[in-house]
N, C-alpha and C. Protein backbone atom coordinates (compact mmCIF):
# COMPACT_ATOMS: atom_id res chain seq x y z
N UNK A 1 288.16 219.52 97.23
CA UNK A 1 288.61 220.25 96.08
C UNK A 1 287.86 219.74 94.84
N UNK A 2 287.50 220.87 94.10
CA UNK A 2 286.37 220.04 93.12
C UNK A 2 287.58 220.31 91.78
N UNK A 3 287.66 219.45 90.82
CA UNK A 3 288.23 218.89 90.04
C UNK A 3 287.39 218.08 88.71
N UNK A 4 287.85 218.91 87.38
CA UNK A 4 287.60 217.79 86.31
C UNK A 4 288.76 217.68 85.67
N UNK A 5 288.47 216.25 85.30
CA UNK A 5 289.08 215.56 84.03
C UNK A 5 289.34 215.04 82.91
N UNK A 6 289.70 215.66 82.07
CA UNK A 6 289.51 215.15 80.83
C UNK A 6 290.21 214.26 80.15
N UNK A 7 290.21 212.49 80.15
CA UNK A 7 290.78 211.49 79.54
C UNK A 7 290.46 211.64 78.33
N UNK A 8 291.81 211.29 77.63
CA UNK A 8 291.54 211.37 76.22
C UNK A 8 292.65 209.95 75.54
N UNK A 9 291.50 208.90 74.86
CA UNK A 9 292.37 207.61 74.89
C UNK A 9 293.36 207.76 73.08
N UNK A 10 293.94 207.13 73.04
CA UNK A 10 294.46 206.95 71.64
C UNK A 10 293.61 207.09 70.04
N UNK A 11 292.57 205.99 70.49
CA UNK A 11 291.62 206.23 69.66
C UNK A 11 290.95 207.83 69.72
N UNK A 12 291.12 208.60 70.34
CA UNK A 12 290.52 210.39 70.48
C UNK A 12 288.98 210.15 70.92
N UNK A 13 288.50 209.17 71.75
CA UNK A 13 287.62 209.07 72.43
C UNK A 13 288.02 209.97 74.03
N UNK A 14 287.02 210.29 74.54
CA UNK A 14 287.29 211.46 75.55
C UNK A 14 286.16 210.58 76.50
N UNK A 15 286.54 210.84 77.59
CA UNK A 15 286.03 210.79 78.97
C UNK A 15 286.04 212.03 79.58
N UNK A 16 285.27 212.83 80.61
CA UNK A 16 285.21 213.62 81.39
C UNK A 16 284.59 213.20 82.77
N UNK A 17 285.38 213.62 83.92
CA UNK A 17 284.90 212.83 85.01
C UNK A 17 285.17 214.07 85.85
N UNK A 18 284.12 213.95 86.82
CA UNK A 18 284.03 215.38 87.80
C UNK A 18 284.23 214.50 89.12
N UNK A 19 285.26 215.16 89.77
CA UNK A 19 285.27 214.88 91.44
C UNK A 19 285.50 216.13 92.32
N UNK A 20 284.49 216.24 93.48
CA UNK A 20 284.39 216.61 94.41
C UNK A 20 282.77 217.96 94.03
N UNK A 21 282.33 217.17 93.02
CA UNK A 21 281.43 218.58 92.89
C UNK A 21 279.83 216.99 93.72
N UNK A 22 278.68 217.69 94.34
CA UNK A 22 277.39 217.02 94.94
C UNK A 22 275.94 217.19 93.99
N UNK A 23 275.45 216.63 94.19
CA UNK A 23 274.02 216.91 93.35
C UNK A 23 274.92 216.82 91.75
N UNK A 24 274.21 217.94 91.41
CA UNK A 24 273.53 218.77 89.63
C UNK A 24 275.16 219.47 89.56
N UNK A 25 275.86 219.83 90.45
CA UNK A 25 277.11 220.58 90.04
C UNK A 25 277.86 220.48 89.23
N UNK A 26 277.54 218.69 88.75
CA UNK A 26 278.94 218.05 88.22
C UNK A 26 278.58 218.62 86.59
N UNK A 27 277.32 218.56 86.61
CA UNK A 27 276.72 218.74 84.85
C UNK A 27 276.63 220.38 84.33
N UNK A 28 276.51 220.87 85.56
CA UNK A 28 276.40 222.30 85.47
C UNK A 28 278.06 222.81 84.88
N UNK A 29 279.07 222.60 85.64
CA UNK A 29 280.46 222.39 85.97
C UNK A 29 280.78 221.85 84.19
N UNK A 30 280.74 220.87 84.13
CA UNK A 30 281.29 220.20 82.79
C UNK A 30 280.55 220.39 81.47
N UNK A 31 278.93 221.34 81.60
CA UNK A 31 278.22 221.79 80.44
C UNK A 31 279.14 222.01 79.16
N UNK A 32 280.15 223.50 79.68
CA UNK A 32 280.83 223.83 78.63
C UNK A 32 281.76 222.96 77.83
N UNK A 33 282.44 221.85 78.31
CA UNK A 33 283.46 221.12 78.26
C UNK A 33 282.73 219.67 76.72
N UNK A 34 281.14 219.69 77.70
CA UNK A 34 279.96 218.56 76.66
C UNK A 34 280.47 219.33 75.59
N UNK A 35 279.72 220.71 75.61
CA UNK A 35 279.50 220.90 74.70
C UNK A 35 280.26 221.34 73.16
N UNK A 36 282.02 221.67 73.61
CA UNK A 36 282.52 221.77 72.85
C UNK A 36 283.42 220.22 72.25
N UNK A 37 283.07 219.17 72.74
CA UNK A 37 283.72 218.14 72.63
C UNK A 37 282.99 217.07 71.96
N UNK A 38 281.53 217.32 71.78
CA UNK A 38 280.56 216.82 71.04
C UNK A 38 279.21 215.82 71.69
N UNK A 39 278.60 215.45 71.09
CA UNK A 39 277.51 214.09 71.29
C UNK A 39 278.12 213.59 72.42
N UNK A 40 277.18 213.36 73.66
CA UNK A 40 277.39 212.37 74.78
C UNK A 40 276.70 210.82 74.55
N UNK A 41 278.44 210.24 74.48
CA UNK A 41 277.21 208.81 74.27
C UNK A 41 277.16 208.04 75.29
N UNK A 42 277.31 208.30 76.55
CA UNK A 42 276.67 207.59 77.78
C UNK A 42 276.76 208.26 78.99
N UNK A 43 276.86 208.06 80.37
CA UNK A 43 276.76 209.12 81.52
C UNK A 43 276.78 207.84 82.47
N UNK A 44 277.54 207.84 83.41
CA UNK A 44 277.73 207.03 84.50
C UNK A 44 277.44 207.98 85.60
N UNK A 45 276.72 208.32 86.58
CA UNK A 45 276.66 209.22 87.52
C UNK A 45 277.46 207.96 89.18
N UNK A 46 277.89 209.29 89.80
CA UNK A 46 278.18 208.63 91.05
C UNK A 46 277.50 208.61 92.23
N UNK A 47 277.70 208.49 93.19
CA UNK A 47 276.63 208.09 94.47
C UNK A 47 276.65 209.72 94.95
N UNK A 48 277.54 210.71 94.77
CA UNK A 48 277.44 211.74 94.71
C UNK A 48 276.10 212.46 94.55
N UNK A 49 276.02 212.14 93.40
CA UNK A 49 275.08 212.59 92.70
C UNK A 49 274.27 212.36 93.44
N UNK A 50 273.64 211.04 94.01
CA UNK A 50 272.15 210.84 94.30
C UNK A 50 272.50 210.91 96.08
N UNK A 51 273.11 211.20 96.81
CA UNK A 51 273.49 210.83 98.24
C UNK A 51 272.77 212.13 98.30
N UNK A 52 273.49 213.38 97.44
CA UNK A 52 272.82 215.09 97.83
C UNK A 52 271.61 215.42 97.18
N UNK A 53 270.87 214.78 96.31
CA UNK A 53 269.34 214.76 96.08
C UNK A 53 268.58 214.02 97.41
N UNK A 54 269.07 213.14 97.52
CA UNK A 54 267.93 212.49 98.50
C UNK A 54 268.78 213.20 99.91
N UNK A 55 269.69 213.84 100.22
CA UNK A 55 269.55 214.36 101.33
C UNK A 55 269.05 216.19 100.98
N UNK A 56 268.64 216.13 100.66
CA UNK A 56 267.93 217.41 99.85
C UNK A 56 266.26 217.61 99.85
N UNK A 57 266.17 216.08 99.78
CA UNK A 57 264.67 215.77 100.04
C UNK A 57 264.12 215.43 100.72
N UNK A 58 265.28 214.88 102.44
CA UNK A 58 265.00 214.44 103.50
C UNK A 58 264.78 215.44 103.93
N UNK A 59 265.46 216.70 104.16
CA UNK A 59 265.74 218.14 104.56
C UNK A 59 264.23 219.08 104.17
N UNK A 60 263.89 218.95 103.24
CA UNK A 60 262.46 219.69 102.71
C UNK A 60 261.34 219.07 103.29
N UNK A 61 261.47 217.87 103.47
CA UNK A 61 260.73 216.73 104.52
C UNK A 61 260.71 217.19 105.94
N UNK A 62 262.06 217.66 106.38
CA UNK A 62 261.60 217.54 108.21
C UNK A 62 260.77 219.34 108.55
N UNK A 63 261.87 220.17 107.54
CA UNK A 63 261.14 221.56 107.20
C UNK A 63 259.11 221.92 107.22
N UNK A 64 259.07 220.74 106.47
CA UNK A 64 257.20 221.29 106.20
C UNK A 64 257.04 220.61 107.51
C-alpha cells in the first residue's frame, strides 16, 4: 500500500515521508506536496529507492 506522510513538529517544521512507493515514485508522488509546503532543506532517500534502480539496470543488462 503506497502511503504519504506528512509530520508536522511544533516548531511548523514538516517532514514528508513516502512508504511503499520503488525507484523515482516517491518524488514524483510527493512533487505536489514539495511544492506547496516550500524550500527542501534536505532528502534522506531509502534503500527503496536505490534496490529498484539497480534492479532496473541489472534487467537492461541481461536484455542486450
Amino acid at each position: 500500500m503506497k502511503t504519504i506522510n506528512i509530520v508536522i513538529s511544533p516548531t511548523g517544521a514538516t517532514k514528508i515521508e513516502t512508504i511503499g512507493f520503488t525507484g523515482s515514485q516517491c518524488r514524483v508522488a510527493s512533487q505536489f506536496l514539495e511544492t506547496a509546503l516550500g524550500k527542501r532543506h534536505s532528502e534522506r532517500l531509502t534503500t527503496d529507492f536505490y534496490s529498484t534502480q539497480s534492479s532496473a539496470n541489472t534487467e537492461t543488462q541481461k536484455e542486450g
